[in-house]
Protein backbone atom coordinates (compact mmCIF):
# COMPACT_ATOMS: atom_id res chain seq x y z
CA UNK A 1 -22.60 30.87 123.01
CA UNK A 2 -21.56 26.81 122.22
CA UNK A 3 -23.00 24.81 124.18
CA UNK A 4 -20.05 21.40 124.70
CA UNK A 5 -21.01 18.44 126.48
CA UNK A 6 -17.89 16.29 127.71
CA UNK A 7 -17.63 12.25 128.40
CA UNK A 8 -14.21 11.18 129.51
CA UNK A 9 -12.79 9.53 132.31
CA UNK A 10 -10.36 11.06 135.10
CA UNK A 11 -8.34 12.93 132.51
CA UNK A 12 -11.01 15.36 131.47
CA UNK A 13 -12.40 15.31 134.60
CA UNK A 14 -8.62 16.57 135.57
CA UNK A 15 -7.97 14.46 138.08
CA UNK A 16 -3.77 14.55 138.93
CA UNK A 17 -2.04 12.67 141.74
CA UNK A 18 -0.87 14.96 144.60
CA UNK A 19 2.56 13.73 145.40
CA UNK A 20 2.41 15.97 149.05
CA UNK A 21 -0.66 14.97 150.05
CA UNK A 22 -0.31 11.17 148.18
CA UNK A 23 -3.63 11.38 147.07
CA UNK A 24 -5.74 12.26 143.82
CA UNK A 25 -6.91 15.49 143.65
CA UNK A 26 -8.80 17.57 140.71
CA UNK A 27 -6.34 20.46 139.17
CA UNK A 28 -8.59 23.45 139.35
CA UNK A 29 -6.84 24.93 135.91
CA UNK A 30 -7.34 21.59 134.41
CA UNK A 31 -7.56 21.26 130.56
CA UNK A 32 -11.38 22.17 130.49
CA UNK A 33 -12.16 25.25 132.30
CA UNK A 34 -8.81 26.39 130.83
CA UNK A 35 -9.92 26.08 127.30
CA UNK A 36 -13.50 27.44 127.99
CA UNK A 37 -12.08 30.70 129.80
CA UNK A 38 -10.65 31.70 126.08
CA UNK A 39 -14.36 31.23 124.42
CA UNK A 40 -17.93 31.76 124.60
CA UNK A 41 -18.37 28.26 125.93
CA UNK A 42 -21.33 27.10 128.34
CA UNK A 43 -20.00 23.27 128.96
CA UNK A 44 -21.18 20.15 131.23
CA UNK A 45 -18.71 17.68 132.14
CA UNK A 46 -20.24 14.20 132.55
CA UNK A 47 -16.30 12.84 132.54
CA UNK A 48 -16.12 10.74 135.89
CA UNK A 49 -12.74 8.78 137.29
CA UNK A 50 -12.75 4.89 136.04
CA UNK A 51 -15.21 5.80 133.27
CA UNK A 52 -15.17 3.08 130.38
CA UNK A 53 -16.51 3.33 126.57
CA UNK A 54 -19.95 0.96 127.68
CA UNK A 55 -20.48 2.83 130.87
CA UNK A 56 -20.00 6.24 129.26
CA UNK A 57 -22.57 5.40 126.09
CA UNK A 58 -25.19 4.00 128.82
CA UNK A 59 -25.36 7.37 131.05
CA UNK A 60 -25.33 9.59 127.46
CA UNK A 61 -28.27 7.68 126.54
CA UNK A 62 -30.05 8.24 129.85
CA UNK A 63 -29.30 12.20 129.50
CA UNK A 64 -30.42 13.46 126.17
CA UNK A 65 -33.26 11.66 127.49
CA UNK A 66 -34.08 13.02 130.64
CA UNK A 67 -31.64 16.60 130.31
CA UNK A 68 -32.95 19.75 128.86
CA UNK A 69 -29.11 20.71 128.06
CA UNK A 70 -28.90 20.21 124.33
CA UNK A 71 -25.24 20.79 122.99
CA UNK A 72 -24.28 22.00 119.97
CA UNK A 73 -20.60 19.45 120.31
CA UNK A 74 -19.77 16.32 122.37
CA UNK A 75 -16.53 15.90 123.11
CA UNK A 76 -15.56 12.17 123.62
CA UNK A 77 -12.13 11.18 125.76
CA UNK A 78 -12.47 7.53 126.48
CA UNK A 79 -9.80 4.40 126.31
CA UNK A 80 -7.58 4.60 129.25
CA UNK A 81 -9.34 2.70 131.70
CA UNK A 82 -10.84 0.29 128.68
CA UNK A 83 -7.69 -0.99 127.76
CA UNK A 84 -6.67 -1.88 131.49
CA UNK A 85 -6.62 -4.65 133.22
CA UNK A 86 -7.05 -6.47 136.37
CA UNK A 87 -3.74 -6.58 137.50
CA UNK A 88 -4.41 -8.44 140.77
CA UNK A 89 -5.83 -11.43 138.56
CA UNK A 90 -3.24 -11.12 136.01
CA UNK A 91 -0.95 -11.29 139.37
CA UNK A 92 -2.24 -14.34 140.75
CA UNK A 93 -2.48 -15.81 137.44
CA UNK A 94 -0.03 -14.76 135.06
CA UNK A 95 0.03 -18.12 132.83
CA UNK A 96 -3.54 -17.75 131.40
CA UNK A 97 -4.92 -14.92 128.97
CA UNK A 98 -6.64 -11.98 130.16
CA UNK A 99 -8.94 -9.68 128.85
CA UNK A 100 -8.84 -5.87 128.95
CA UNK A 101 -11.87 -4.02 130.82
CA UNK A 102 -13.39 -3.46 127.22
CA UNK A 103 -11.67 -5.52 124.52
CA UNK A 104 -10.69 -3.63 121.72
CA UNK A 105 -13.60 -4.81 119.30
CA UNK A 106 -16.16 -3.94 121.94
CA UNK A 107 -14.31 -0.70 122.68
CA UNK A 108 -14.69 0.14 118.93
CA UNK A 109 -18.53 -0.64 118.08
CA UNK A 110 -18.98 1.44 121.47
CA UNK A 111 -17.70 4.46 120.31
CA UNK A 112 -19.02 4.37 116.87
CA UNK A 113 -22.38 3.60 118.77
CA UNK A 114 -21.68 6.58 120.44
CA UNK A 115 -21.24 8.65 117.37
CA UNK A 116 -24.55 7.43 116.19
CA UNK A 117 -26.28 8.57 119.17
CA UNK A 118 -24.95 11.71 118.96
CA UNK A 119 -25.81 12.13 115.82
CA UNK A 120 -29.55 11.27 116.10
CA UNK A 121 -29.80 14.10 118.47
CA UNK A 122 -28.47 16.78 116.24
CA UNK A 123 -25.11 16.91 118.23
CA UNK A 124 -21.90 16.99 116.76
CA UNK A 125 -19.25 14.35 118.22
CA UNK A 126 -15.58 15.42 118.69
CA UNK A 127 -13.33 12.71 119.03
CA UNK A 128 -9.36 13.07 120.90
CA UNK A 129 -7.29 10.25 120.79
CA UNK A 130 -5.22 8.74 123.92
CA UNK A 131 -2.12 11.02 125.42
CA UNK A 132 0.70 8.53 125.84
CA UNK A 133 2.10 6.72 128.84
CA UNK A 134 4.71 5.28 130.71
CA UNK A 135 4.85 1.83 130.88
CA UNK A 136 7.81 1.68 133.61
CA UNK A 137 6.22 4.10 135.70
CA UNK A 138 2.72 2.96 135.45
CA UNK A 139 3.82 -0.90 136.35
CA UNK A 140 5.82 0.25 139.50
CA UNK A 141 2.58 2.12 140.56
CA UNK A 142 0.04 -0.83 140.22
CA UNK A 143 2.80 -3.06 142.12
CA UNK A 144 3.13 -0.77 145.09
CA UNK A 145 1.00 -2.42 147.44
CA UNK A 146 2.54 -5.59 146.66
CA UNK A 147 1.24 -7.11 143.68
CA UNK A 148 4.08 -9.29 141.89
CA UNK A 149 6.04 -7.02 139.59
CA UNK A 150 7.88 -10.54 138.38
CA UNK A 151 4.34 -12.45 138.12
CA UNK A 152 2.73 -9.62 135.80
CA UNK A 153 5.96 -8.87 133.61
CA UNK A 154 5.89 -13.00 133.36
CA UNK A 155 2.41 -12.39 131.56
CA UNK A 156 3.59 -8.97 130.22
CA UNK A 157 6.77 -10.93 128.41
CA UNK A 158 7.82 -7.20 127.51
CA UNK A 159 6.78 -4.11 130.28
CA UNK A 160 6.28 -1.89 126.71
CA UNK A 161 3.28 -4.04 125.60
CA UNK A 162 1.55 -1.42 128.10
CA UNK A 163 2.11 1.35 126.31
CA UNK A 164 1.88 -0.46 122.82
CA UNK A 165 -1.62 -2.56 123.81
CA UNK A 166 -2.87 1.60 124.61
CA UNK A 167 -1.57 3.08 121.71
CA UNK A 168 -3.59 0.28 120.02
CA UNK A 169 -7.29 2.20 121.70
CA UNK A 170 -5.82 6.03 120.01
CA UNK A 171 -5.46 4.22 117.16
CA UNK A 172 -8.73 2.77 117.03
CA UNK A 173 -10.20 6.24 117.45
CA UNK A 174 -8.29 7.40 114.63
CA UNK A 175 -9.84 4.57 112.62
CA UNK A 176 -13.24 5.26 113.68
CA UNK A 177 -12.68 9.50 113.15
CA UNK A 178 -11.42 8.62 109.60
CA UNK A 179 -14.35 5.97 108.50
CA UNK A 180 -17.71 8.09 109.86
CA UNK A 181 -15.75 11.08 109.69
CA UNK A 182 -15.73 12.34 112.98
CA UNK A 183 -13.49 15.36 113.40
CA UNK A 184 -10.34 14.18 115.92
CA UNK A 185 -8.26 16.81 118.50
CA UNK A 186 -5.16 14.82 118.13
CA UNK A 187 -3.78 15.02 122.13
CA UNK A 188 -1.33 12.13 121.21
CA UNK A 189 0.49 13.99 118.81
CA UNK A 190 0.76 17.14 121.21
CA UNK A 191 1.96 15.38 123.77
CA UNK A 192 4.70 13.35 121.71
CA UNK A 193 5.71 16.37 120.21
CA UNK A 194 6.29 18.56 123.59
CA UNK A 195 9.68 16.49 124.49
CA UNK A 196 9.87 14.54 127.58
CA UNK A 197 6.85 12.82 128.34
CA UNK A 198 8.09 12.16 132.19
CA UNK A 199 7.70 15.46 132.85
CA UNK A 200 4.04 15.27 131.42
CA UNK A 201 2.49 12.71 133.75
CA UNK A 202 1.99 11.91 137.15
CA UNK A 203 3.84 9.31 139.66
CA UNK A 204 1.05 6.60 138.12
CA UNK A 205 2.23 7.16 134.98
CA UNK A 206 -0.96 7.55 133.25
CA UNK A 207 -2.67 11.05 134.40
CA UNK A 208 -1.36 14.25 132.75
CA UNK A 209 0.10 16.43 135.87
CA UNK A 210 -0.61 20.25 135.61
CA UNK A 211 1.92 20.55 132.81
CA UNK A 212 0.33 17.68 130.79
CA UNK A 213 -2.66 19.65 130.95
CA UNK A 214 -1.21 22.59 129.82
CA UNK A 215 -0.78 20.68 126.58
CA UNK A 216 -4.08 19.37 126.21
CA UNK A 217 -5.46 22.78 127.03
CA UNK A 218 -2.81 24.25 123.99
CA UNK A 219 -3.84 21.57 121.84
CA UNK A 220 -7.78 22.07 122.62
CA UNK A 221 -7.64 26.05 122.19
CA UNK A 222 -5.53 25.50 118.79
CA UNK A 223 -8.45 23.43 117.23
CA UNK A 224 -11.34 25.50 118.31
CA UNK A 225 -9.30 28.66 117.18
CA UNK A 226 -8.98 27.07 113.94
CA UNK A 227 -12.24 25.61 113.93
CA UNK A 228 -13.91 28.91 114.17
CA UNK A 229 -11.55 30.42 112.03
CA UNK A 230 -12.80 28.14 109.32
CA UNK A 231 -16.33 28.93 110.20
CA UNK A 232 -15.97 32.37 109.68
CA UNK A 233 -14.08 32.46 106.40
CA UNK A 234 -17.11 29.56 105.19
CA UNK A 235 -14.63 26.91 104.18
CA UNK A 236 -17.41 24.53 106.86
């Protein structure tokens, strides 16, 4: 049996947005159970909604301290709430800068941090890049309640810097898989490849819906095949 450890935010934890109830909910054949019910895979998610890189590399340090669970992998999903902002301040204020949650440089020392960690403990990080967005979508959602969709596109200058400023996080993990050579699930790629990404995401704009996670669980049960397929023929 592998023995997985997860940190991610509300994506692995599979969180979706009900549209009938118009409320978040967690998909019950989200991306994770779906992948482990195809291997001999004990896992603990530690993933948790509004996670961020520094918050997510404080609590791992606090567990391999204090847990007895000792994974063989660590699967790492983090950047979507990092590169957000506070929309309500970038509302009221939309003619001064603004910094992300976690800028960028931050962001990056915290994840190669986090690959140190992991690797001091005998575990072996897995990285996954960021599944796309949509900007349109995403900026009528954070504007529902009233925030000024004029005052934030004002700051925004162009409503695509959204998805551009996040593409900007996967490509930092990219970065960081290719420089300590961390191996990389490539959910970006998946999703751009399966066609129309509207049909991928929730009303926000930002969560995978049930078909999104579909993909990821496709994309996630491709690499461990092939990771175990290299394993047995000795090429790792």
């Amino acid at each position: 049996m592998t023995n997985i450890s997860i940190w991610g935010d509300s994506v692995m934890r599979g969180v979706v947005y009900d549209d009938d109830a118009c409320r978040y909910i967690f998909l019950q054949n989200s991306c994770i159970p779906e992948t482990a019910k195809n291997f001999d895979i004990r896992y603990i998610n530690n993933s948790k909604f509004g996670m961020t890189a520094p918050k997510a590399l404080e609590k791992m340090k606090k567990t391999l301290d204090e847990n007895d669970f000792k994974p063989d992998f660590a699967l790492i999903e983090l950047g979507g709430n990092d590169c957000d902002f506070d929309w309500k301040e970038v509302a009221l204020n939309p003619d001064v800068d603004h910094e992300p949650n976690t800028p960028v440089d931050e962001y990056e020392k915290t994840i190669k941090q986090m690959v140190i960690t992991l690797r001091e403990k005998g575990i072996e990080p897995v990285l996954t890049n960021l599944h796309p967005i949509d900007p349109v979508k995403y900026l009528d959602w954070i504007t529902k309640d009233g925030l000024s969709k004029e005052a934030i596109l004002k700051w925004l200058k162009d409503i695509f810097k959204i998805y551009r400023f996040q593409e900007l996080y996967s490509l930092t993990i990219n970065k960081i898989s290719a420089q300590l050579n961390v191996r990389l699930i490539d959910i970006r790629k998946a999703f751009l490849k399966a066609g129309n990404l509207m049909e991928l995401l929730c009303k926000d704009g930002i969560h995978p819906n049930e078909k999104g996670h579909e993909i990821m669980a496709d994309c996630l049960t491709e690499y461990i095949s092939d990771y175990k397929r290299e394993v047995m023929q000795g090429t790792i």
